[in-house]
PDB file of N, CA and C in Angstrom:
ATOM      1  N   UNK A   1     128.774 -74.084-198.108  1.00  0.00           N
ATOM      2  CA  UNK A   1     129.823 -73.873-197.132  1.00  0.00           C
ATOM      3  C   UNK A   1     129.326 -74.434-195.794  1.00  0.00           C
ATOM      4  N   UNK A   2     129.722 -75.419-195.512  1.00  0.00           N
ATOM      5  CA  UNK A   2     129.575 -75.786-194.349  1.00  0.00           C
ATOM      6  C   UNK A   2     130.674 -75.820-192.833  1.00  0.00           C
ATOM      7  N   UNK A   3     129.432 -75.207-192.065  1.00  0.00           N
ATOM      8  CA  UNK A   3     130.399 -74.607-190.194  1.00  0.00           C
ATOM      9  C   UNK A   3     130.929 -75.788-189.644  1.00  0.00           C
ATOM     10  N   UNK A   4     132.037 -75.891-189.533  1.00  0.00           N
ATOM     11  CA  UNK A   4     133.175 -76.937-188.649  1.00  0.00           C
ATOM     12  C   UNK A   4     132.891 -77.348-187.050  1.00  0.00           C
ATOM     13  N   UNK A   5     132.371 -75.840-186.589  1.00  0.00           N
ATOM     14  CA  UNK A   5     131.920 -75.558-185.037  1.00  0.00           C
ATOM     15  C   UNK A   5     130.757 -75.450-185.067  1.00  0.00           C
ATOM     16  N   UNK A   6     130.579 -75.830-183.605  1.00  0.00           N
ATOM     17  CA  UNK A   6     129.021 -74.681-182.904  1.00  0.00           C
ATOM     18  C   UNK A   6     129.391 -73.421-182.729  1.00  0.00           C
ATOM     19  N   UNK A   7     130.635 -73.348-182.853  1.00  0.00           N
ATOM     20  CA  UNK A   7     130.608 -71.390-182.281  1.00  0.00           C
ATOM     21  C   UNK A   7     130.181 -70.738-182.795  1.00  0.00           C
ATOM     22  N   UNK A   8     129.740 -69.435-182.567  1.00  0.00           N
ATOM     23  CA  UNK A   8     128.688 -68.469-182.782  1.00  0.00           C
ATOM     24  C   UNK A   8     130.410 -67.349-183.682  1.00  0.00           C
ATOM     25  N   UNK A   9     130.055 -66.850-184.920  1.00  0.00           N
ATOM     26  CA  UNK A   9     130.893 -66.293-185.408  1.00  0.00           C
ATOM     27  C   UNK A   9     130.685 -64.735-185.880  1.00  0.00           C
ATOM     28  N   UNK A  10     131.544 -63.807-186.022  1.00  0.00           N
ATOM     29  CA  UNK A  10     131.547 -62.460-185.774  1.00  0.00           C
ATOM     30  C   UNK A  10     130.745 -62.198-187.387  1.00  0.00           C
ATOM     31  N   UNK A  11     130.043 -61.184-187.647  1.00  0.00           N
ATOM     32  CA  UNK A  11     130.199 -61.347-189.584  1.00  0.00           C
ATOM     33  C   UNK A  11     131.037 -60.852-190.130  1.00  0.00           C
ATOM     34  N   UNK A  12     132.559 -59.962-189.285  1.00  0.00           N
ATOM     35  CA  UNK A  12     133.448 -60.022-189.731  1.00  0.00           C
ATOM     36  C   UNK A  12     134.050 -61.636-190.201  1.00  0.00           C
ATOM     37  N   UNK A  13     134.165 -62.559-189.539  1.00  0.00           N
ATOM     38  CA  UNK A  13     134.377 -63.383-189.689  1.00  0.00           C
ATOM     39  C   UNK A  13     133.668 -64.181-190.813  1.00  0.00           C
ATOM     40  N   UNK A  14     132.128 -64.137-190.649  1.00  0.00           N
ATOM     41  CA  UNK A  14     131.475 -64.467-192.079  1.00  0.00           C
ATOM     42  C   UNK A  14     132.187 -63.923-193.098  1.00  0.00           C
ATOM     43  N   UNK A  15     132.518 -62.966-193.385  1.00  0.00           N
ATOM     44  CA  UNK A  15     132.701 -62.167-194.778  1.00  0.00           C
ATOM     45  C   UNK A  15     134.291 -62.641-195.154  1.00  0.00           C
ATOM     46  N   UNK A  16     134.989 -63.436-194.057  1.00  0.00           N
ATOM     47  CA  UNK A  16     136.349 -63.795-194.082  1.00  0.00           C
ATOM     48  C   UNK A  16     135.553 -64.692-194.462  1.00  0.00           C
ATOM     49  N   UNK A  17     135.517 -65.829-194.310  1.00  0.00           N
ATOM     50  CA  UNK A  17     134.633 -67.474-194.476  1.00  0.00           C
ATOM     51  C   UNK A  17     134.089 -67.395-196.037  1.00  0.00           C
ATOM     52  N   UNK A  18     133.143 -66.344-196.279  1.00  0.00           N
ATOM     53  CA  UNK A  18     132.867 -65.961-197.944  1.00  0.00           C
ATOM     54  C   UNK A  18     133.982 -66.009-198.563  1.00  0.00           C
ATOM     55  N   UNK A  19     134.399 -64.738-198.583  1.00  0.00           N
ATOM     56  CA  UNK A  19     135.607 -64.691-199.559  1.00  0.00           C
ATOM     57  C   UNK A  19     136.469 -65.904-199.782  1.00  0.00           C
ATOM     58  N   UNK A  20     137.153 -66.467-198.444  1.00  0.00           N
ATOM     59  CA  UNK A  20     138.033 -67.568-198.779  1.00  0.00           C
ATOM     60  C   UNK A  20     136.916 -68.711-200.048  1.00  0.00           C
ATOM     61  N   UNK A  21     135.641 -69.051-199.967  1.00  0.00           N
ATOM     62  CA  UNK A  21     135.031 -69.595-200.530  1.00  0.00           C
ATOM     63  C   UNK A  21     134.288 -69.738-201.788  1.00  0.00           C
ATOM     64  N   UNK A  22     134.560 -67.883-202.234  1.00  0.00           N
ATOM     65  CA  UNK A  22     133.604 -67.260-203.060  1.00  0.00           C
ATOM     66  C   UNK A  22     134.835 -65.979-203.882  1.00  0.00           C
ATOM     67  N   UNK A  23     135.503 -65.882-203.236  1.00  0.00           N
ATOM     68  CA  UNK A  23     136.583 -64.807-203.381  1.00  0.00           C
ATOM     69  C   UNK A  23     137.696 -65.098-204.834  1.00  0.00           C
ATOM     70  N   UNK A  24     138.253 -63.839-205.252  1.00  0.00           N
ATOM     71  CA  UNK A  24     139.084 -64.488-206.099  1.00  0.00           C
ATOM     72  C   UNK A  24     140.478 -63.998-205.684  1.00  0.00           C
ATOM     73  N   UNK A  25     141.643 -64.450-206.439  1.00  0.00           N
ATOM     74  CA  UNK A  25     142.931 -64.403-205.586  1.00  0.00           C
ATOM     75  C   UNK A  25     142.579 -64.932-203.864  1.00  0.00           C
ATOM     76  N   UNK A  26     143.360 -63.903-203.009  1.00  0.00           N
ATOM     77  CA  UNK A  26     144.113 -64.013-201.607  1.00  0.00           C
ATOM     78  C   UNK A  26     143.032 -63.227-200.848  1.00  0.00           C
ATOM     79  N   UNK A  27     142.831 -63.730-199.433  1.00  0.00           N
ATOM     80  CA  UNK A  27     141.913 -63.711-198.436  1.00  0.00           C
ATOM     81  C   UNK A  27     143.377 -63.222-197.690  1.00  0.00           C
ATOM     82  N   UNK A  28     143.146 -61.424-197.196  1.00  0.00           N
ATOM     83  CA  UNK A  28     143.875 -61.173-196.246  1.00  0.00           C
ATOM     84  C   UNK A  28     143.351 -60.932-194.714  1.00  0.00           C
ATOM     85  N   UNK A  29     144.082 -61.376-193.694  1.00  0.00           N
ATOM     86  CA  UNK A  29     142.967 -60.766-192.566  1.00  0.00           C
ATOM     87  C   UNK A  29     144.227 -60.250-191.510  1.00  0.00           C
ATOM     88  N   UNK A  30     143.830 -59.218-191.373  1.00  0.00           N
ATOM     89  CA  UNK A  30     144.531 -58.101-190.376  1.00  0.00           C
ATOM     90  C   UNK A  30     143.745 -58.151-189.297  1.00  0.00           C
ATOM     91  N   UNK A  31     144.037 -58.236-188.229  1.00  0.00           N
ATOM     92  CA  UNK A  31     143.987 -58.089-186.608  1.00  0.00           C
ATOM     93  C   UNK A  31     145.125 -57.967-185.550  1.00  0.00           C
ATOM     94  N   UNK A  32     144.233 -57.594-184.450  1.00  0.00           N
ATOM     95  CA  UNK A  32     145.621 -57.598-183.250  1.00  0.00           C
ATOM     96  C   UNK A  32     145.938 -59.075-182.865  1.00  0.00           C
ATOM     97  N   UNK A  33     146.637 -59.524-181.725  1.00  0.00           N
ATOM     98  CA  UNK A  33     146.925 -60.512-181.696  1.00  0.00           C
ATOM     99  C   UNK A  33     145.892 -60.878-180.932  1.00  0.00           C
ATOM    100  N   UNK A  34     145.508 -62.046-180.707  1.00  0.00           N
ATOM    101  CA  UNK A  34     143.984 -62.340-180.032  1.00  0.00           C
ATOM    102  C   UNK A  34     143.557 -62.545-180.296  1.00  0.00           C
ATOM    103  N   UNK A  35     142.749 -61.931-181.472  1.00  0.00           N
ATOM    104  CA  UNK A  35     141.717 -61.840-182.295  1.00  0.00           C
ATOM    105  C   UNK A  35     141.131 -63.393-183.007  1.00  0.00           C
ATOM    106  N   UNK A  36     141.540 -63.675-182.320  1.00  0.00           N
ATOM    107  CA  UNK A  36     141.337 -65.160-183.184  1.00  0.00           C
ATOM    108  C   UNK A  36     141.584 -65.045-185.098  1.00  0.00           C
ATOM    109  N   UNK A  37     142.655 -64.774-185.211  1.00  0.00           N
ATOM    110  CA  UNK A  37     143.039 -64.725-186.666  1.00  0.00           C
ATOM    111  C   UNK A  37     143.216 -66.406-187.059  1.00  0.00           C
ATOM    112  N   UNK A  38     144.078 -66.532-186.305  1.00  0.00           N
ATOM    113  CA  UNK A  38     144.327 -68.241-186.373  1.00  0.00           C
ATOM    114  C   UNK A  38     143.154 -69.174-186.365  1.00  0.00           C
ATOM    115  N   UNK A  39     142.512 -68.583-185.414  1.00  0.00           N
ATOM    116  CA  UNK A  39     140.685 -69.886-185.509  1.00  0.00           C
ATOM    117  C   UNK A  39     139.970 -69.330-186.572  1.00  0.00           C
ATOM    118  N   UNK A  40     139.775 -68.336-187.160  1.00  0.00           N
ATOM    119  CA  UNK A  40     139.182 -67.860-188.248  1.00  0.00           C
ATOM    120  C   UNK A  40     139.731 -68.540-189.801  1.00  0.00           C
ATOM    121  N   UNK A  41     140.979 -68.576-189.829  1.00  0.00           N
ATOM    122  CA  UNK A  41     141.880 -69.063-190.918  1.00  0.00           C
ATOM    123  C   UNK A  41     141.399 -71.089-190.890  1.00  0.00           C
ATOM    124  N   UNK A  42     141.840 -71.321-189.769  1.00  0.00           N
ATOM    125  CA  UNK A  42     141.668 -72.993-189.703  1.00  0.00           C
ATOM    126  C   UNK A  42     140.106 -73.098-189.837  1.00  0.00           C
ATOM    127  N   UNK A  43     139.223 -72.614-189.766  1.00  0.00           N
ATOM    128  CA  UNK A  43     137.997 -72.365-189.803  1.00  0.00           C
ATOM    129  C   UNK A  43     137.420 -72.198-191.268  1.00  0.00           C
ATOM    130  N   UNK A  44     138.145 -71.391-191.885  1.00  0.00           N
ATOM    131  CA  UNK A  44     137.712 -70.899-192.878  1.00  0.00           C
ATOM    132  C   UNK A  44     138.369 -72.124-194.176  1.00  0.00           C
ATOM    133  N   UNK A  45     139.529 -72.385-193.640  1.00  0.00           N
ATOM    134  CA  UNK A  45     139.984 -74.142-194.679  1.00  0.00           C
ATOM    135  C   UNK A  45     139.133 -75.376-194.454  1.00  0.00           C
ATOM    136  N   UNK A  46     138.758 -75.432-193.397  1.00  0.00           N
ATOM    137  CA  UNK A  46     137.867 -76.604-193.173  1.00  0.00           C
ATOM    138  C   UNK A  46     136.461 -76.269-194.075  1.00  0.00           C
ATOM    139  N   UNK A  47     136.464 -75.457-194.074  1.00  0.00           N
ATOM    140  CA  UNK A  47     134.750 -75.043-194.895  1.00  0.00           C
ATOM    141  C   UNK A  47     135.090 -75.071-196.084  1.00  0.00           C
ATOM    142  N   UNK A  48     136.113 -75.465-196.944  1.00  0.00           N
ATOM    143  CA  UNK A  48     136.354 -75.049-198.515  1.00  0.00           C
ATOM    144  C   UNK A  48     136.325 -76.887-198.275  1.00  0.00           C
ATOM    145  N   UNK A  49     135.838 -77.182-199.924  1.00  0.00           N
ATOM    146  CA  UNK A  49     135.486 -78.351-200.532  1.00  0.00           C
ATOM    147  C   UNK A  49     136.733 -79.002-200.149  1.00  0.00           C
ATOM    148  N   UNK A  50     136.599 -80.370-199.837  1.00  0.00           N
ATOM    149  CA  UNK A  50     137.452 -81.567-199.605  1.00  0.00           C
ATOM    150  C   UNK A  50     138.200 -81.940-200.657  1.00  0.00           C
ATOM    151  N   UNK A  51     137.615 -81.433-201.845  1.00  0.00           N
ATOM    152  CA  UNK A  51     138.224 -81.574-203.227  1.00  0.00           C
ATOM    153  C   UNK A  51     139.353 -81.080-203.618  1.00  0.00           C
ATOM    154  N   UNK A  52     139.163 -80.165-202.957  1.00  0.00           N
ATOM    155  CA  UNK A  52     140.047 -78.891-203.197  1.00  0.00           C
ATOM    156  C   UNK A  52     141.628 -79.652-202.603  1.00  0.00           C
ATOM    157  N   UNK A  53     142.534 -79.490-202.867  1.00  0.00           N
ATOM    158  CA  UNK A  53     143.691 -79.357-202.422  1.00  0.00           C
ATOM    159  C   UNK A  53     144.682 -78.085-202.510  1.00  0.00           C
ATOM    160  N   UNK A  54     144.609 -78.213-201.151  1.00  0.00           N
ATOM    161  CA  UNK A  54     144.967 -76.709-200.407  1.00  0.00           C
ATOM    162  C   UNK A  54     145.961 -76.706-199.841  1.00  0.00           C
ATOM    163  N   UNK A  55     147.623 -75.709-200.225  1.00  0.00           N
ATOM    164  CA  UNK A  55     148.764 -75.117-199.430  1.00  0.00           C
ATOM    165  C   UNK A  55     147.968 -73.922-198.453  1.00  0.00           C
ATOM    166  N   UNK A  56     149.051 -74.169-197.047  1.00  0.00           N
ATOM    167  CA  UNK A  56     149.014 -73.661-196.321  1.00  0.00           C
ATOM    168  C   UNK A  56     150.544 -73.201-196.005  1.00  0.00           C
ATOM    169  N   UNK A  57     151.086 -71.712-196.588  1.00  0.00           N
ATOM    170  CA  UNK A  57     152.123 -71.482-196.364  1.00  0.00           C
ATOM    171  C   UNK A  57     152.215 -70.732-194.996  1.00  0.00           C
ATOM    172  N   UNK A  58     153.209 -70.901-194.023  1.00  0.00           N
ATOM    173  CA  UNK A  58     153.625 -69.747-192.822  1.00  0.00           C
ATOM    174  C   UNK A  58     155.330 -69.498-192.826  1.00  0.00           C
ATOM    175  N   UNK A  59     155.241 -68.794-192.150  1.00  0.00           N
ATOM    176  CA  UNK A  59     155.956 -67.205-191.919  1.00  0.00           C
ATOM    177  C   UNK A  59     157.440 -68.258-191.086  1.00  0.00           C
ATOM    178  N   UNK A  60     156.740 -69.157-190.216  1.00  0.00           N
ATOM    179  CA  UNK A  60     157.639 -69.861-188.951  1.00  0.00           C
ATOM    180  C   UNK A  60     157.462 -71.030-188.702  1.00  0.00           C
ATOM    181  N   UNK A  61     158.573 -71.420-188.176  1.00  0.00           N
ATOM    182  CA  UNK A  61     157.882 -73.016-188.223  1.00  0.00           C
ATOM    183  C   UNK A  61     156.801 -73.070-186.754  1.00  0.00           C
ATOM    184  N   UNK A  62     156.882 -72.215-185.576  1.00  0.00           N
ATOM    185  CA  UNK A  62     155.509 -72.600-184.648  1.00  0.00           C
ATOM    186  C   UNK A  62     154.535 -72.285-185.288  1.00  0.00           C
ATOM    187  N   UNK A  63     154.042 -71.528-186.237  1.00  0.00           N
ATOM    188  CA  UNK A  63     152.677 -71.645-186.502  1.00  0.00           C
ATOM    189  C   UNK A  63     152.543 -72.904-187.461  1.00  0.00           C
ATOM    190  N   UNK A  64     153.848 -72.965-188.274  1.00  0.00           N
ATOM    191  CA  UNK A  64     153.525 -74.212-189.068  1.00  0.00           C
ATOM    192  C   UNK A  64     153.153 -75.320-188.494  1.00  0.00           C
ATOM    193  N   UNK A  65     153.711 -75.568-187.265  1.00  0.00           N
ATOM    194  CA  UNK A  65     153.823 -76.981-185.966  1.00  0.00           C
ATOM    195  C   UNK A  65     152.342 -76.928-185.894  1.00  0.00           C
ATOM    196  N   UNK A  66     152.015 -75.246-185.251  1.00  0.00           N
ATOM    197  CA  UNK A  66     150.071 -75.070-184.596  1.00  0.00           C
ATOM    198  C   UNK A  66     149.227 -75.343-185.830  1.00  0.00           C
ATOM    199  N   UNK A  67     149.414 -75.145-186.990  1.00  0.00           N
ATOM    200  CA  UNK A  67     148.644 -75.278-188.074  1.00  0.00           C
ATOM    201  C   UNK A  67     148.806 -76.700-188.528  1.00  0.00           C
ATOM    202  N   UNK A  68     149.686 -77.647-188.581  1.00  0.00           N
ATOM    203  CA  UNK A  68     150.015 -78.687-188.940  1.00  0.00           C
ATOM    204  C   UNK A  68     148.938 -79.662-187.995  1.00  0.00           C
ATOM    205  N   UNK A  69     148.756 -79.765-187.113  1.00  0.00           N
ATOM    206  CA  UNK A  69     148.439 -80.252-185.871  1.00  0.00           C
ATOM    207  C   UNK A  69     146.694 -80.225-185.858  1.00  0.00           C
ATOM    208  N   UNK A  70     146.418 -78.623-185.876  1.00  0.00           N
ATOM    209  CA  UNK A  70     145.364 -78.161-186.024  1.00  0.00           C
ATOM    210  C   UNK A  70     144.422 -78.910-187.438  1.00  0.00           C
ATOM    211  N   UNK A  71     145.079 -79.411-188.532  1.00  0.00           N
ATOM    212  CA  UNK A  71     144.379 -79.141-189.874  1.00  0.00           C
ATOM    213  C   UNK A  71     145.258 -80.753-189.520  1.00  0.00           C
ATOM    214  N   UNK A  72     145.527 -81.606-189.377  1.00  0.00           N
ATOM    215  CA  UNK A  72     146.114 -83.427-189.602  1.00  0.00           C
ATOM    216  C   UNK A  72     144.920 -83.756-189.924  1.00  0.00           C
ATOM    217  N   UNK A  73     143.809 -83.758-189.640  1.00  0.00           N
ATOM    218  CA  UNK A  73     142.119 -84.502-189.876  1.00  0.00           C
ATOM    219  C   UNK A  73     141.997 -84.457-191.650  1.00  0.00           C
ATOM    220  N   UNK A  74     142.545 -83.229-192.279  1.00  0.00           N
ATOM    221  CA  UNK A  74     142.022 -83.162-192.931  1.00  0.00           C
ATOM    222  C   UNK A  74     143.293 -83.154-194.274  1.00  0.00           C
ATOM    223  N   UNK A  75     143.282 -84.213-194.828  1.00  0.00           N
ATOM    224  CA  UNK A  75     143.961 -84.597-195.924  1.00  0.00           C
ATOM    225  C   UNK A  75     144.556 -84.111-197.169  1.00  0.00           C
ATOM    226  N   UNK A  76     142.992 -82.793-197.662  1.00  0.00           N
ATOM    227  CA  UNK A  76     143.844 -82.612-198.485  1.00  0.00           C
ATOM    228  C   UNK A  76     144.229 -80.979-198.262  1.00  0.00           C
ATOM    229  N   UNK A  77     144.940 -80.612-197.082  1.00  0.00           N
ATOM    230  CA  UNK A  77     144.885 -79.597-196.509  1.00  0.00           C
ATOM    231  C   UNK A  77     146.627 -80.061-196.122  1.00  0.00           C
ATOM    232  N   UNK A  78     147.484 -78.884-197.054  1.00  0.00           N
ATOM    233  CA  UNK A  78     149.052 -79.482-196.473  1.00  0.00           C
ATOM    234  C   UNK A  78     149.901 -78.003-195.993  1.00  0.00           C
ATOM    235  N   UNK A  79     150.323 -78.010-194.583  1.00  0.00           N
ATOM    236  CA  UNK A  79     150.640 -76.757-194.109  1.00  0.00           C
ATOM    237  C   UNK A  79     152.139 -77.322-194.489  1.00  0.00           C
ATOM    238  N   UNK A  80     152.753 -75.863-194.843  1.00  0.00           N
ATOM    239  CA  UNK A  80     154.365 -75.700-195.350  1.00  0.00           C
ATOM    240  C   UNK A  80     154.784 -74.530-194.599  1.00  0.00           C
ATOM    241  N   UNK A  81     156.247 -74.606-194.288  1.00  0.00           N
ATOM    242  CA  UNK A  81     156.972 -73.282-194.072  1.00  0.00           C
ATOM    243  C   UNK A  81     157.848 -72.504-194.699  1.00  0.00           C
ATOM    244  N   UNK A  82     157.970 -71.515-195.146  1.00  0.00           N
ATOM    245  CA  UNK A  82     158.707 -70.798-195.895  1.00  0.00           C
ATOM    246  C   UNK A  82     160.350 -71.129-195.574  1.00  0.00           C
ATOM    247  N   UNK A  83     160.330 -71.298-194.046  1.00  0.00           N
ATOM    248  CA  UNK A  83     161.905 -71.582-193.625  1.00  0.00           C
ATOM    249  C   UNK A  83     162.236 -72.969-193.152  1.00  0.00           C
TER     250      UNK A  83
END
Protein backbone atom coordinates (compact mmCIF):
# COMPACT_ATOMS: atom_id res chain seq x y z
CA UNK A 1 0.00 0.00 0.00
CA UNK A 2 1.51 2.87 -0.97
CA UNK A 3 0.97 6.90 0.70
CA UNK A 4 -0.22 9.39 -2.11
CA UNK A 5 0.90 12.35 0.44
CA UNK A 6 3.45 13.56 2.84
CA UNK A 7 0.72 14.10 5.29
CA UNK A 8 1.08 12.74 8.53
CA UNK A 9 -2.26 10.48 9.01
CA UNK A 10 -4.55 9.76 12.09
CA UNK A 11 -4.48 5.62 12.74
CA UNK A 12 -7.95 6.11 12.62
CA UNK A 13 -7.32 6.84 9.27
CA UNK A 14 -4.68 3.97 8.89
CA UNK A 15 -7.21 1.38 9.85
CA UNK A 16 -9.63 3.17 7.13
CA UNK A 17 -6.58 2.87 4.43
CA UNK A 18 -6.25 -1.10 5.68
CA UNK A 19 -9.50 -2.15 5.37
CA UNK A 20 -10.28 -0.40 2.03
CA UNK A 21 -7.03 -2.55 1.00
CA UNK A 22 -7.20 -5.65 3.06
CA UNK A 23 -10.96 -5.55 4.01
CA UNK A 24 -13.77 -7.58 2.70
CA UNK A 25 -17.12 -6.15 1.38
CA UNK A 26 -17.67 -2.09 2.18
CA UNK A 27 -15.32 0.36 4.03
CA UNK A 28 -17.79 2.60 6.02
CA UNK A 29 -16.54 5.85 7.58
CA UNK A 30 -18.71 7.98 9.84
CA UNK A 31 -17.60 11.45 10.93
CA UNK A 32 -18.70 15.01 11.49
CA UNK A 33 -18.34 17.23 8.74
CA UNK A 34 -14.66 18.34 8.64
CA UNK A 35 -13.25 15.54 9.46
CA UNK A 36 -11.63 15.05 6.44
CA UNK A 37 -13.91 12.07 5.37
CA UNK A 38 -13.48 13.15 1.80
CA UNK A 39 -9.40 13.30 1.95
CA UNK A 40 -9.40 10.02 3.72
CA UNK A 41 -11.72 8.30 0.99
CA UNK A 42 -9.63 9.94 -2.16
CA UNK A 43 -6.67 8.85 -0.18
CA UNK A 44 -7.56 5.63 0.53
CA UNK A 45 -8.48 4.91 -3.66
CA UNK A 46 -5.28 6.17 -4.68
CA UNK A 47 -3.49 3.53 -2.46
CA UNK A 48 -5.51 0.45 -3.92
CA UNK A 49 -3.65 -1.25 -6.98
CA UNK A 50 -3.85 0.57 -10.41
CA UNK A 51 -5.14 -2.71 -11.54
CA UNK A 52 -7.91 -2.60 -9.86
CA UNK A 53 -10.81 -0.89 -11.52
CA UNK A 54 -12.74 1.00 -9.20
CA UNK A 55 -16.63 2.66 -9.05
CA UNK A 56 -16.96 5.51 -7.14
CA UNK A 57 -20.66 5.94 -6.42
CA UNK A 58 -22.15 9.48 -4.66
CA UNK A 59 -25.16 10.57 -3.10
CA UNK A 60 -25.01 14.20 -5.45
CA UNK A 61 -23.74 15.39 -8.19
CA UNK A 62 -21.22 18.17 -6.07
CA UNK A 63 -19.43 15.56 -4.54
CA UNK A 64 -19.50 13.66 -7.74
CA UNK A 65 -18.05 17.09 -9.62
CA UNK A 66 -15.32 17.21 -6.13
CA UNK A 67 -14.55 13.55 -6.55
CA UNK A 68 -14.44 13.52 -10.33
CA UNK A 69 -11.85 16.29 -10.41
CA UNK A 70 -10.06 15.09 -7.37
CA UNK A 71 -9.40 11.29 -8.74
CA UNK A 72 -9.05 12.57 -13.18
CA UNK A 73 -5.09 11.46 -12.63
CA UNK A 74 -6.09 8.32 -12.10
CA UNK A 75 -7.69 6.13 -14.82
CA UNK A 76 -8.88 3.37 -13.59
CA UNK A 77 -10.77 5.12 -10.86
CA UNK A 78 -14.51 6.17 -12.38
CA UNK A 79 -16.69 8.46 -10.03
CA UNK A 80 -20.66 8.05 -10.83
CA UNK A 81 -23.80 9.59 -9.40
CA UNK A 82 -26.72 7.93 -8.28
CA UNK A 83 -28.83 11.01 -9.72
Amino acid sequence: MTQATDRVWSSYQNEIFKDMAEGKGNTVIRAFAGCAKTTTCVEGLIRLPSSLNIAVMCFNTAIRDELTEKLKAYGNIQVKGFH
